[in-house]
Protein backbone atom coordinates (compact mmCIF):
# COMPACT_ATOMS: atom_id res chain seq x y z
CA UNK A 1 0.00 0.00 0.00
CA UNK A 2 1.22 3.48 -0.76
CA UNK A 3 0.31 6.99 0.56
CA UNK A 4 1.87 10.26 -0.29
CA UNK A 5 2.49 13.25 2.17
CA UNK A 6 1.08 16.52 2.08
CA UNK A 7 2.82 19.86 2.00
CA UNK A 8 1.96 19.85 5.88
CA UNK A 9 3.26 16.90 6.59
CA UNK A 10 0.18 14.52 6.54
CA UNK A 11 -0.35 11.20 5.25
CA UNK A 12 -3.53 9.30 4.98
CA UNK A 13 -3.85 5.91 6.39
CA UNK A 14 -5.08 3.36 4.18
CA UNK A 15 -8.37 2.02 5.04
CA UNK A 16 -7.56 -1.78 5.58
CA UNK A 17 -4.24 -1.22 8.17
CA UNK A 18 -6.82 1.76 9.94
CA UNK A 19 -9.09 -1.05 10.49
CA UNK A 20 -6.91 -4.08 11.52
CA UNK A 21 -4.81 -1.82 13.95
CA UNK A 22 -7.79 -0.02 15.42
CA UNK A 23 -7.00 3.03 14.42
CA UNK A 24 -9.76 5.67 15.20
CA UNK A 25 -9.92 9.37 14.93
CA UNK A 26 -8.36 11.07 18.03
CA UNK A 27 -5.87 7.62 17.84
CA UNK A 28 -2.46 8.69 18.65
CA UNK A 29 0.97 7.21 17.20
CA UNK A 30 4.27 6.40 18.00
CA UNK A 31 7.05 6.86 15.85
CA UNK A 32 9.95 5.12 15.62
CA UNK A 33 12.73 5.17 13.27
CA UNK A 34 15.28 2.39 13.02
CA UNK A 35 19.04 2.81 12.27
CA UNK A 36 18.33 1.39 9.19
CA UNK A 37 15.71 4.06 7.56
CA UNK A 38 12.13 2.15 8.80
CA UNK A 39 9.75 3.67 9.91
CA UNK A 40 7.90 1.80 13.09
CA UNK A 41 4.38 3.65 13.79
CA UNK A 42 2.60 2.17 17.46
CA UNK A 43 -0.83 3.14 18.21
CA UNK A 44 -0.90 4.13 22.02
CA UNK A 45 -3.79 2.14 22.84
CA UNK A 46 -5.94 2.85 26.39
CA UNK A 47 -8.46 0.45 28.10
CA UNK A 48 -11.36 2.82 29.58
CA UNK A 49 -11.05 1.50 32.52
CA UNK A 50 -7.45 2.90 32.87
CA UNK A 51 -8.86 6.41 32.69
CA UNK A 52 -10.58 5.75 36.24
CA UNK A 53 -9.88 8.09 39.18
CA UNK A 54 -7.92 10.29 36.37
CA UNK A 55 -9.77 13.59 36.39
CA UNK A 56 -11.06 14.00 40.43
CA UNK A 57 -14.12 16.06 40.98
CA UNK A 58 -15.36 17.92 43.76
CA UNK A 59 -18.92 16.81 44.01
CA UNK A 60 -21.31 20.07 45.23
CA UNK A 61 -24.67 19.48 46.80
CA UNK A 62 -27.26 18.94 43.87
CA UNK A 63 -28.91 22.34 42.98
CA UNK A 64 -32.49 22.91 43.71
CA UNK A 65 -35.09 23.93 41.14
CA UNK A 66 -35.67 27.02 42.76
CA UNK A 67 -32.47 27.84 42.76
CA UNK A 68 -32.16 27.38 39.06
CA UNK A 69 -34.98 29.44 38.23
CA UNK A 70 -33.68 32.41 40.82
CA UNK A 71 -30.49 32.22 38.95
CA UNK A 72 -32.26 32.25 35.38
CA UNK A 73 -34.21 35.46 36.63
CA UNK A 74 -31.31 36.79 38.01
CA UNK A 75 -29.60 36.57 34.77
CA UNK A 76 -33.14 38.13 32.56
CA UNK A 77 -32.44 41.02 34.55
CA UNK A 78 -29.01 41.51 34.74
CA UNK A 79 -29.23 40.99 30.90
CA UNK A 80 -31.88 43.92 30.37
CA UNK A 81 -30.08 46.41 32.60
C-alpha cells in the first residue's frame, strides 16, 4: 500500500491497516525510526477503565429547582439592565 504526504506533513492511512490496527480518529501514534531508515508507527492504545480516578471532581450538593430558576431570573435582569 502506498500513501503520499502533504505539504503539511500529513499522510492518509489506508483504510484496511486503519481497520486491523484499530486506528480511530483522536488515535495517537508512536514513531519510531530504526538505524536502518524504517519507519515503526505504534498506536498508544488505552483500556477505559485505565482512565478511572484520572480527572477528580469535587462533588457540590445537587442544585435545587428554585435555585435554578432564581439564577435564570437573576440573569433576565441583569441581561436587560
Amino acid at each position: 500500500m502506498k500513501s503520499t504526504v502533504t505539504s503539511k506533513g500529513q499522510v492518509t492511512i489506508p483504510q484496511e491497516i486503519r481497520s486491523k490496527a484499530k486506528i480511530v480518529p483522536g488515535s495517537q501514534l508512536n514513531f519510531q525510526l530504526e538505524n536502518d531508515g524504517t519507519l515503526i508507527a505504534h498506536v498508544l492504545s488505552r483500556d477505559i477503565s485505565e482512565l478511572k480516578g484520572m480527572i477528580k471532581i469535587k462533588r457540590k450538593k445537587p442544585v435545587s429547582l428554585k435555585e435554578m430558576k432564581n439564577a435564570i431570573s437573576d440573569g433576565a435582569n441583569e441581561s436587560t439592565q
